[in-house]
PDB file of N, CA and C in Angstrom:
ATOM      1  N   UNK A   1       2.396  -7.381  10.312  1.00  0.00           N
ATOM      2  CA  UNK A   1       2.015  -6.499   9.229  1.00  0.00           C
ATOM      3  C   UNK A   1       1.645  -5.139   9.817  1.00  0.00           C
ATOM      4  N   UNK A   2       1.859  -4.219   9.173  1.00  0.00           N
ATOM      5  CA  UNK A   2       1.610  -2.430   9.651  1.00  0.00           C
ATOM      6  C   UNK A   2       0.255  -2.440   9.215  1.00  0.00           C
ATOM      7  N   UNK A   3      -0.384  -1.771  10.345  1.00  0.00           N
ATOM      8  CA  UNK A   3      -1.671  -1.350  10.444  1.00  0.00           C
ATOM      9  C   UNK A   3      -1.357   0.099  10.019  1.00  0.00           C
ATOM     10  N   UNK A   4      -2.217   0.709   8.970  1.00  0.00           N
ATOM     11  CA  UNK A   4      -2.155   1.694   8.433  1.00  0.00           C
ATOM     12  C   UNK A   4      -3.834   2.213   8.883  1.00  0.00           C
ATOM     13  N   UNK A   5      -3.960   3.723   9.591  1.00  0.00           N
ATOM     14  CA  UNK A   5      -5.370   4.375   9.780  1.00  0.00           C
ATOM     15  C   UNK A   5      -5.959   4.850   8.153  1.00  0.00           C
ATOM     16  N   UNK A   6      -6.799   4.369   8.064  1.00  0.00           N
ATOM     17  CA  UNK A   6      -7.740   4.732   6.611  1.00  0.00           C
ATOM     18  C   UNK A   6      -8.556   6.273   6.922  1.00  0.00           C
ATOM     19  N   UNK A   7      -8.355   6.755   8.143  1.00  0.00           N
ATOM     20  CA  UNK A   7      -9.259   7.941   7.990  1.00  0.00           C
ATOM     21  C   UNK A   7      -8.249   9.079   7.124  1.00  0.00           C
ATOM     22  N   UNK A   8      -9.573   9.825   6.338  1.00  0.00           N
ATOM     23  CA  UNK A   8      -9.058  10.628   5.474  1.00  0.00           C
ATOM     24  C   UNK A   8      -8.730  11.473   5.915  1.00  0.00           C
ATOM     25  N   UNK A   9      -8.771  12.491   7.126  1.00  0.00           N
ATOM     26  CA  UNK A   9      -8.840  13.581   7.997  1.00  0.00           C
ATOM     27  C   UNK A   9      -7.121  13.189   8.286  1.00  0.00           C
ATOM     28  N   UNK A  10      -6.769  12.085   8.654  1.00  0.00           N
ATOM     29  CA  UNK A  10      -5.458  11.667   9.712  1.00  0.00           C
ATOM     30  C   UNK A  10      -4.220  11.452   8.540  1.00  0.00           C
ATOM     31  N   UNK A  11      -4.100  12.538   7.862  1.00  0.00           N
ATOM     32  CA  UNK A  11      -2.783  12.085   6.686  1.00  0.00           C
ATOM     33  C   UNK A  11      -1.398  12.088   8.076  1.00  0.00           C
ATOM     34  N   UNK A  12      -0.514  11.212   7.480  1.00  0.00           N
ATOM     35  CA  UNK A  12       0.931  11.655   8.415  1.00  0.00           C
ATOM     36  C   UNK A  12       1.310  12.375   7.767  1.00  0.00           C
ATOM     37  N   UNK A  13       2.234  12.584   8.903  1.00  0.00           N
ATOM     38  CA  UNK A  13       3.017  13.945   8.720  1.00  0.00           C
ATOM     39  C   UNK A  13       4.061  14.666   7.432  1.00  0.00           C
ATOM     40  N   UNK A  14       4.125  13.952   6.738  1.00  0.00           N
ATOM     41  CA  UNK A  14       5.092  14.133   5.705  1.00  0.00           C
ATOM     42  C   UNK A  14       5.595  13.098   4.979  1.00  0.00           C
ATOM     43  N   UNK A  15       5.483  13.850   3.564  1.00  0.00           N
ATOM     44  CA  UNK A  15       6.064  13.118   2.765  1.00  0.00           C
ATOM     45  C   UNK A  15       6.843  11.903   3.295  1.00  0.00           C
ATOM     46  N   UNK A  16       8.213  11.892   3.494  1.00  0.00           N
ATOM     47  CA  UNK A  16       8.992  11.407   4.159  1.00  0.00           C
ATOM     48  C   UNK A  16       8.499  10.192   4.437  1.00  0.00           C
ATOM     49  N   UNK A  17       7.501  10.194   5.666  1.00  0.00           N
ATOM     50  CA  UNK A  17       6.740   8.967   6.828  1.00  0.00           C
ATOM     51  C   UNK A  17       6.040   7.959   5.645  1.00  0.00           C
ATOM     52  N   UNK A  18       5.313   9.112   4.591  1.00  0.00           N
ATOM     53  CA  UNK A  18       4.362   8.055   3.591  1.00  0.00           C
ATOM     54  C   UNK A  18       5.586   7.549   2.660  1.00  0.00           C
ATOM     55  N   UNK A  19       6.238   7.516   2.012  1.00  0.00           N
ATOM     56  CA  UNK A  19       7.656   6.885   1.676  1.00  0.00           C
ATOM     57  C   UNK A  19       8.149   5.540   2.267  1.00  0.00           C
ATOM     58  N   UNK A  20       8.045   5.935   3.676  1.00  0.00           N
ATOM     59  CA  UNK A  20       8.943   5.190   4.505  1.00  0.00           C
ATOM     60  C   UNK A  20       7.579   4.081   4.545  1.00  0.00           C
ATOM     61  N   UNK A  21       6.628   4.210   5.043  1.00  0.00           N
ATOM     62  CA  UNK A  21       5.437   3.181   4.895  1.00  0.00           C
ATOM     63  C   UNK A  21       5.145   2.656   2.981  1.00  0.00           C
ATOM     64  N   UNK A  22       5.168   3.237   2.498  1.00  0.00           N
ATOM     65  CA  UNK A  22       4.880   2.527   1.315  1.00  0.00           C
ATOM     66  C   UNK A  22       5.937   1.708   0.765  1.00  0.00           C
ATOM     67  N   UNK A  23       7.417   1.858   1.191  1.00  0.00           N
ATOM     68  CA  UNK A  23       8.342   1.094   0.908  1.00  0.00           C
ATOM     69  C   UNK A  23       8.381   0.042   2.058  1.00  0.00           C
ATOM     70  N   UNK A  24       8.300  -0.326   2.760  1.00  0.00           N
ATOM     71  CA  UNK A  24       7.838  -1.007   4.067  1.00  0.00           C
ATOM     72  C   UNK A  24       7.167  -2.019   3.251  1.00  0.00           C
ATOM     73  N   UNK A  25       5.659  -1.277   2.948  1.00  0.00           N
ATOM     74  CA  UNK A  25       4.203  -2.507   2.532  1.00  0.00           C
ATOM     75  C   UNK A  25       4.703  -3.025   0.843  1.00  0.00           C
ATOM     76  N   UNK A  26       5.404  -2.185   0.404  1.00  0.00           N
ATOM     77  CA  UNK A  26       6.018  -2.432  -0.785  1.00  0.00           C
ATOM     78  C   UNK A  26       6.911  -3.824  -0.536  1.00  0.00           C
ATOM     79  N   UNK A  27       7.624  -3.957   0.350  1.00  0.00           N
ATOM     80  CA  UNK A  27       8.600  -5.069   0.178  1.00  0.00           C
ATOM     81  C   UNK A  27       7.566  -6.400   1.154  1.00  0.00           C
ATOM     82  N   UNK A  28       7.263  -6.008   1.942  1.00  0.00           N
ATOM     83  CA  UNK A  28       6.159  -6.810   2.494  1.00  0.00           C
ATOM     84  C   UNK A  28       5.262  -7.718   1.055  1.00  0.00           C
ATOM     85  N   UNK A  29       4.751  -6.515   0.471  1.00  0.00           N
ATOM     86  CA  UNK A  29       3.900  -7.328  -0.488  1.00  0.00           C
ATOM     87  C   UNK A  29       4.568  -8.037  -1.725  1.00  0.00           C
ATOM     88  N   UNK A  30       6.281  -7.889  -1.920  1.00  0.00           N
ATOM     89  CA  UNK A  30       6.879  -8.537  -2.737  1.00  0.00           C
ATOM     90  C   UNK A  30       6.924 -10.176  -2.206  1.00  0.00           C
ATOM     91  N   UNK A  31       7.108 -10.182  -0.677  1.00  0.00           N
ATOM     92  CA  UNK A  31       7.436 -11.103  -0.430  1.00  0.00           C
ATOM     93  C   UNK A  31       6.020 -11.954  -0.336  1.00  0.00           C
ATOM     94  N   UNK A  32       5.271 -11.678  -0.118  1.00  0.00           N
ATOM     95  CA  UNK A  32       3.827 -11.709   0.086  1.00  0.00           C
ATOM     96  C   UNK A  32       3.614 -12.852  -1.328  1.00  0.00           C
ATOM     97  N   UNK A  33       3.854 -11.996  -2.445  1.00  0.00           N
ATOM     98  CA  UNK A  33       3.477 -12.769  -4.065  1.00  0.00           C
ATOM     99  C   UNK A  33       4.597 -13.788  -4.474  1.00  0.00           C
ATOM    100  N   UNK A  34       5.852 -13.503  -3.743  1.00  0.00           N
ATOM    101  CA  UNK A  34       6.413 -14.857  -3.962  1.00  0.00           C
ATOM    102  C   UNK A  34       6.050 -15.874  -3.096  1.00  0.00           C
ATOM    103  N   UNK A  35       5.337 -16.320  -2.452  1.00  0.00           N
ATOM    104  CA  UNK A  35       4.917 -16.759  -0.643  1.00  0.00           C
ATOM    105  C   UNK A  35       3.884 -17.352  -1.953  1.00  0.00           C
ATOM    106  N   UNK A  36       3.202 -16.781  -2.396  1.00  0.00           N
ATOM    107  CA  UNK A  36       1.911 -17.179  -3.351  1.00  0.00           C
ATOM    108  C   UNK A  36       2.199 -17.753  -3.985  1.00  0.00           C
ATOM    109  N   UNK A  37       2.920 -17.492  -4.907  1.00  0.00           N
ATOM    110  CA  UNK A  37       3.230 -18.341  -6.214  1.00  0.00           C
ATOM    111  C   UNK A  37       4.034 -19.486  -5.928  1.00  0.00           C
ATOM    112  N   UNK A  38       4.404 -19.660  -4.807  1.00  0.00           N
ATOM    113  CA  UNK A  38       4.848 -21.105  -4.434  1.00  0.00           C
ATOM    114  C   UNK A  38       4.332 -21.729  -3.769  1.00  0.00           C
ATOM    115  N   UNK A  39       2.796 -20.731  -2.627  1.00  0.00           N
ATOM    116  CA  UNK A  39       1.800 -22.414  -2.472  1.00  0.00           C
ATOM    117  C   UNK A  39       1.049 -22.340  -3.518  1.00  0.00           C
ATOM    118  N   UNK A  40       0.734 -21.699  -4.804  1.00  0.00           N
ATOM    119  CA  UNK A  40       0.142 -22.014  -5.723  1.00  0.00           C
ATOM    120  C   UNK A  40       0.863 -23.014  -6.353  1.00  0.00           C
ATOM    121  N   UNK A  41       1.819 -23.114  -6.489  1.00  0.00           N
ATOM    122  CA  UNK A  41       2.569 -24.335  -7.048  1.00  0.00           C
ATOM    123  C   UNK A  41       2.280 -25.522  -6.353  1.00  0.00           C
ATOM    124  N   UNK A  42       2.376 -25.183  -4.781  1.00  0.00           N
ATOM    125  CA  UNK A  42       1.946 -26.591  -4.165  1.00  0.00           C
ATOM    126  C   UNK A  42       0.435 -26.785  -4.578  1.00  0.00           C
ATOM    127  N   UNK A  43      -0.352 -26.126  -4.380  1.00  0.00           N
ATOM    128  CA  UNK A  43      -1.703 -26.601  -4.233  1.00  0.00           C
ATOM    129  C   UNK A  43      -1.745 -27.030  -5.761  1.00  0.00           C
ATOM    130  N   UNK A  44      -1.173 -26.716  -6.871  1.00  0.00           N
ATOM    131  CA  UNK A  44      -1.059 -27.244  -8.419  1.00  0.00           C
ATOM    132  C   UNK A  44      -0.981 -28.581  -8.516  1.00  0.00           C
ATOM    133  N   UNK A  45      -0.217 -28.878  -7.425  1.00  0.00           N
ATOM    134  CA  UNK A  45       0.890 -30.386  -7.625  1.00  0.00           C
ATOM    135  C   UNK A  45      -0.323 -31.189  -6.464  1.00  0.00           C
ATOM    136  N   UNK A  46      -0.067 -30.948  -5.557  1.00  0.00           N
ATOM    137  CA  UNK A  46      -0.478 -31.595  -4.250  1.00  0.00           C
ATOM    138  C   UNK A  46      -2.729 -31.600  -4.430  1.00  0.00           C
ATOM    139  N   UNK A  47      -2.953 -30.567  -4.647  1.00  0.00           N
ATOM    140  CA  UNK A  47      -4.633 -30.303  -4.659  1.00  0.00           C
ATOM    141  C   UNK A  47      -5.000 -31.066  -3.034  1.00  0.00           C
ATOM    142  N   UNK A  48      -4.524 -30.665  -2.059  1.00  0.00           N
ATOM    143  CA  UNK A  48      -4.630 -30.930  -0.651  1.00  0.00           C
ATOM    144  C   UNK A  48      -5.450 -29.963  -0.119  1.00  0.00           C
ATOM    145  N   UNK A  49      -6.639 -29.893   1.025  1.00  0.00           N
ATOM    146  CA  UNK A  49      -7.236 -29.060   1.586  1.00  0.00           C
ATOM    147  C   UNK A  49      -6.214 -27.935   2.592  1.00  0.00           C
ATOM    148  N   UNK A  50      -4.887 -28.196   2.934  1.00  0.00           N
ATOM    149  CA  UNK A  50      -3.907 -27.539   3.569  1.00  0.00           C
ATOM    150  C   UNK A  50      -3.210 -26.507   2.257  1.00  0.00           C
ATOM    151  N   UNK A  51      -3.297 -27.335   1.232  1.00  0.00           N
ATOM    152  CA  UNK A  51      -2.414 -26.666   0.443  1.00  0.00           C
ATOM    153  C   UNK A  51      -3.308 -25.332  -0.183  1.00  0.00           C
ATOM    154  N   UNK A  52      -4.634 -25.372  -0.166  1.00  0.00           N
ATOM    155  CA  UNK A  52      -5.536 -25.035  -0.725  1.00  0.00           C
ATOM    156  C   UNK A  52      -5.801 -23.323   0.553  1.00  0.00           C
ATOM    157  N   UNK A  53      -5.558 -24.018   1.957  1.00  0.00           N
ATOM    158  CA  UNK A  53      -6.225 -23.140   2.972  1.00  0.00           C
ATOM    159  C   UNK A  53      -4.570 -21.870   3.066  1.00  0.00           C
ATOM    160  N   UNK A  54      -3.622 -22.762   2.320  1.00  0.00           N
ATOM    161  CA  UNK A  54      -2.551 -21.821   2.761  1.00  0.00           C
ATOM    162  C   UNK A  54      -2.631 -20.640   1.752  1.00  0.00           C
ATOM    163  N   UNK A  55      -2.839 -21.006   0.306  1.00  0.00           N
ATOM    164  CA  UNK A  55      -2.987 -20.451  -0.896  1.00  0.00           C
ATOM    165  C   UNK A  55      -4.355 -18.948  -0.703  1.00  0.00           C
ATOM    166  N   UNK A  56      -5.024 -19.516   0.268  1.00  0.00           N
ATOM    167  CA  UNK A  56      -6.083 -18.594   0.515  1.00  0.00           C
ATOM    168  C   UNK A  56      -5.707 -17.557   1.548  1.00  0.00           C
ATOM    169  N   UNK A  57      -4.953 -18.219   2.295  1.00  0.00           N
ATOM    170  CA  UNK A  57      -4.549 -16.995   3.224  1.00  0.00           C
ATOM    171  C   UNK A  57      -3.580 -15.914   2.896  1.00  0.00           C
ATOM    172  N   UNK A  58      -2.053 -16.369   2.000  1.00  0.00           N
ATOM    173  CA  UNK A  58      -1.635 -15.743   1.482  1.00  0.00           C
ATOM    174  C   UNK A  58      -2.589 -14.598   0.781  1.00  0.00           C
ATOM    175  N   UNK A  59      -3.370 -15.153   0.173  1.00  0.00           N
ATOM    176  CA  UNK A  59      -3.731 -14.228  -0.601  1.00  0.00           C
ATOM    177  C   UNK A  59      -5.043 -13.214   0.093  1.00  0.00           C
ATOM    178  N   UNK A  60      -5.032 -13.452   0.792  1.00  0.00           N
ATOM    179  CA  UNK A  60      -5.929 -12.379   2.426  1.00  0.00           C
ATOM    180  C   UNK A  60      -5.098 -11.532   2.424  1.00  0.00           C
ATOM    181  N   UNK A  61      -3.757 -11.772   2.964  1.00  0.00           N
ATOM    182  CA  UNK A  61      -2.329 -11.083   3.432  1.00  0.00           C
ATOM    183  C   UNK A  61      -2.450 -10.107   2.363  1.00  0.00           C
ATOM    184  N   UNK A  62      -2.306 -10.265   1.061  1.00  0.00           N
ATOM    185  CA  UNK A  62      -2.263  -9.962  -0.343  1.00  0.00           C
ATOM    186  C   UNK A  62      -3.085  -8.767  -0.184  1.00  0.00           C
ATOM    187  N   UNK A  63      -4.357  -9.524  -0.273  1.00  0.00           N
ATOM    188  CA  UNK A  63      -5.545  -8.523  -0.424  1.00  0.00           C
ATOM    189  C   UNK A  63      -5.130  -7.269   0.608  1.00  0.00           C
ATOM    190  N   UNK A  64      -4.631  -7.574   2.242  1.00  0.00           N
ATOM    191  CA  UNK A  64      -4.737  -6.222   3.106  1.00  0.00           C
ATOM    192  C   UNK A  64      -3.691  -5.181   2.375  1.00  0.00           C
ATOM    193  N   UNK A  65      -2.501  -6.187   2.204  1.00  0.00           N
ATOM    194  CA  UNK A  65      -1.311  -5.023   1.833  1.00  0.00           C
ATOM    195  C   UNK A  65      -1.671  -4.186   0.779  1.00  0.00           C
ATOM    196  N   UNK A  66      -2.417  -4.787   0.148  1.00  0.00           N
ATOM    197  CA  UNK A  66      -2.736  -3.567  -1.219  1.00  0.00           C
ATOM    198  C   UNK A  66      -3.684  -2.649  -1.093  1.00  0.00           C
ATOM    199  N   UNK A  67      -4.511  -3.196  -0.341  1.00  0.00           N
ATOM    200  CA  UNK A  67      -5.125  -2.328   0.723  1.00  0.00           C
ATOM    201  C   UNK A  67      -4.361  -1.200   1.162  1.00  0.00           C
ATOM    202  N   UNK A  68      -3.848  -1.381   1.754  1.00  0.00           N
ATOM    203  CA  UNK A  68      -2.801  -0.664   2.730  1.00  0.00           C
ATOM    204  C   UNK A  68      -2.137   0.489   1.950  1.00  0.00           C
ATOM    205  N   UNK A  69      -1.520  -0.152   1.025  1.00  0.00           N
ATOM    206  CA  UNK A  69      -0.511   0.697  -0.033  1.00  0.00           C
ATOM    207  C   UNK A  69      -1.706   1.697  -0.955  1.00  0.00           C
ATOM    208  N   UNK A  70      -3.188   1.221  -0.918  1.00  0.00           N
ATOM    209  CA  UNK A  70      -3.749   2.057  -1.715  1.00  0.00           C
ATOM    210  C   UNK A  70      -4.230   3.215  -0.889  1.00  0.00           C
ATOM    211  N   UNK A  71      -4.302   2.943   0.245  1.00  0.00           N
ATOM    212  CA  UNK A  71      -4.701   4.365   1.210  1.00  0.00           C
ATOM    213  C   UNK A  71      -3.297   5.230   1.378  1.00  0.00           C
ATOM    214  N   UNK A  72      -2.182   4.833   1.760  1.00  0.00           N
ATOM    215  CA  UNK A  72      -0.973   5.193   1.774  1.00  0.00           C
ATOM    216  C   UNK A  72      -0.499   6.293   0.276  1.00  0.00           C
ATOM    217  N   UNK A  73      -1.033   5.532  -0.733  1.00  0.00           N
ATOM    218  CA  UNK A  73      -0.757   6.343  -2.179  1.00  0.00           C
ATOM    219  C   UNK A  73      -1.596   7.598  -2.121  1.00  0.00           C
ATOM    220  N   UNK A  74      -3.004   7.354  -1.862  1.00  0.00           N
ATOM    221  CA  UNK A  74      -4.276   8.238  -1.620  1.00  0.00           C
ATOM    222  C   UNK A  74      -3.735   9.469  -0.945  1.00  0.00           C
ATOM    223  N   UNK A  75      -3.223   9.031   0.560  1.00  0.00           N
ATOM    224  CA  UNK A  75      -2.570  10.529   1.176  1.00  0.00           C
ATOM    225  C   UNK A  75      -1.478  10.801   0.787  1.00  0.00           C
ATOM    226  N   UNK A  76      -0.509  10.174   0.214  1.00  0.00           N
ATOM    227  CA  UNK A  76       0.217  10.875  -0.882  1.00  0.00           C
ATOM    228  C   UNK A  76       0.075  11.623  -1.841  1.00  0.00           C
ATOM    229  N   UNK A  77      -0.996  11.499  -2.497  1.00  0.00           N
ATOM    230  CA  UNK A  77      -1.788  12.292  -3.550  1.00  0.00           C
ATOM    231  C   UNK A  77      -2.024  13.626  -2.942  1.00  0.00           C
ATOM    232  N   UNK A  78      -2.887  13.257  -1.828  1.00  0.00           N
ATOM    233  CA  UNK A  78      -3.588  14.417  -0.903  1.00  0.00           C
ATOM    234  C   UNK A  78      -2.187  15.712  -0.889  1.00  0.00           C
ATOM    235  N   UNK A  79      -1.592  15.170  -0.303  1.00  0.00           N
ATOM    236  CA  UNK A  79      -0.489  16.108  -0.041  1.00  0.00           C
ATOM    237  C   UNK A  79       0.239  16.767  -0.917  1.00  0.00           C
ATOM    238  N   UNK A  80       0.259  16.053  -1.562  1.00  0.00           N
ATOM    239  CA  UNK A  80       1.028  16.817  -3.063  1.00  0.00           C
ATOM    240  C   UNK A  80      -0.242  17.434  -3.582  1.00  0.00           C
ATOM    241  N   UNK A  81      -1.533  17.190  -4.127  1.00  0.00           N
ATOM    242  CA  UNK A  81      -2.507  18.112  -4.442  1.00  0.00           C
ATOM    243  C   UNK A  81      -1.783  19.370  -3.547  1.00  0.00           C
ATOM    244  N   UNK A  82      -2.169  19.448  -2.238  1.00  0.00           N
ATOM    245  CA  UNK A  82      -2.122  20.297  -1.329  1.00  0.00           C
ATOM    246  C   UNK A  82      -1.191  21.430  -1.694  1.00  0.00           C
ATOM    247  N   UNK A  83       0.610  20.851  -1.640  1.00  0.00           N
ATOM    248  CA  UNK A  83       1.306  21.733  -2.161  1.00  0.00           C
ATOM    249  C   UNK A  83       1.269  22.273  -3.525  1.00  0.00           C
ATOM    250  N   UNK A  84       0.769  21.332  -4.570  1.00  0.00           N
ATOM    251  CA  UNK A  84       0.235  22.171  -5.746  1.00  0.00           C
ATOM    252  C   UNK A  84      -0.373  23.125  -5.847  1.00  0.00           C
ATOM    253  N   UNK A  85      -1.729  22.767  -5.012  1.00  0.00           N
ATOM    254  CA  UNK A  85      -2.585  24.189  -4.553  1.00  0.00           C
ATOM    255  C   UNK A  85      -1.352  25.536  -4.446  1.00  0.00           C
ATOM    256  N   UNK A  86      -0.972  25.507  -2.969  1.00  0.00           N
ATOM    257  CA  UNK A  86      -0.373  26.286  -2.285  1.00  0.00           C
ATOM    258  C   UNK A  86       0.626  27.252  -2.993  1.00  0.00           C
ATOM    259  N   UNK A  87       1.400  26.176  -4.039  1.00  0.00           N
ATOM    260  CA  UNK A  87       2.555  26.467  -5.090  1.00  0.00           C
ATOM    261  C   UNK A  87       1.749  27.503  -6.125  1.00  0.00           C
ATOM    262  N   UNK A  88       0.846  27.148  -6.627  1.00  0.00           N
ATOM    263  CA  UNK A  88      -0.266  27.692  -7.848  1.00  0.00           C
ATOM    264  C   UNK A  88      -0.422  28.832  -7.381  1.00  0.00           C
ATOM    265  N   UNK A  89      -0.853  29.570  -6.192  1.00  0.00           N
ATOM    266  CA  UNK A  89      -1.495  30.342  -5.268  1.00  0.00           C
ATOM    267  C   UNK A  89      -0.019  31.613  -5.385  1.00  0.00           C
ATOM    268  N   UNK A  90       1.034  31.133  -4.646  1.00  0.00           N
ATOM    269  CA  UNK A  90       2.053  31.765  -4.526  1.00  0.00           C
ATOM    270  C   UNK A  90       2.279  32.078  -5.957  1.00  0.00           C
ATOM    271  N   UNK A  91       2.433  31.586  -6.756  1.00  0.00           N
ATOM    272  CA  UNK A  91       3.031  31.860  -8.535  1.00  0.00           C
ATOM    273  C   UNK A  91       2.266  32.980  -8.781  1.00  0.00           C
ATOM    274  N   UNK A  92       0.675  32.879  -8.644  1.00  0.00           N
ATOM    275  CA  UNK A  92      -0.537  33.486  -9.175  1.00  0.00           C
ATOM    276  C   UNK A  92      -0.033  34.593  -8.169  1.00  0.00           C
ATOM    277  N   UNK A  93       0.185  35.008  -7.052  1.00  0.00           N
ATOM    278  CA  UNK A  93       0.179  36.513  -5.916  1.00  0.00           C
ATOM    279  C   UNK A  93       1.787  37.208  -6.692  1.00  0.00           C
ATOM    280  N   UNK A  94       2.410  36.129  -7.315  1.00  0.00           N
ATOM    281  CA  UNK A  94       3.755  36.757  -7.450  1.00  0.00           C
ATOM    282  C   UNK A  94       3.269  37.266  -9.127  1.00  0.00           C
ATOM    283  N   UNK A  95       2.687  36.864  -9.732  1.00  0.00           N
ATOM    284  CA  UNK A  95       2.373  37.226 -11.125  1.00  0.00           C
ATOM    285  C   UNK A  95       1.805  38.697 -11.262  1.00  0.00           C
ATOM    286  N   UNK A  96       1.096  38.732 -10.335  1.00  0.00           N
ATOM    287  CA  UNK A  96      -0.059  39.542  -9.812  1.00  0.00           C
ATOM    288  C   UNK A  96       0.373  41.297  -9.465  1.00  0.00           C
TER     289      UNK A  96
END
């Protein structure tokens, strides 16, 4: 699984990179919820302490990736704020 840095200071470099990581944790976490919903099926059928410990971990996995994808969206935001700023600024000097 991709370790993604949560500091707010450390955006990558571009658009582009956050794309390329959020489609990454994106398909990761598709596979992630089908992985789930079929030891949830087992642990449905079976109610086994294995079936039970797998169902929990999946859903750990679960919990980081969305994790992941929500800091990833965050500096996506950041950046586009950013060029909004920048864009607003230029319009406003050219109006001017």
């Amino acid at each position: 699984m991709f370790k993604f840095d949560n500091s707010h200071d450390k955006d990558p470099k571009s658009v582009d990179d956050i794309e390329k990581l959020i489609n990454e944790n994106s398909s990761e976490h598709q596979q992630l919820l089908d992985s789930f919903k079929k030891s949830m099926d087992s642990f449905a059928t079976e109610r086994s302490m294995d079936t039970c410990l797998e169902a929990l971990n999946i859903s750990i996995q679960l919990a980081s990736v969305r994790s992941t994808l929500t800091e990833l969206y965050k500096s996506y935001c950041r950046i586009l704020e950013r060029e909004v700023t920048r864009l607003r600024k230029i319009t406003q000097e050219n109006t001017q």
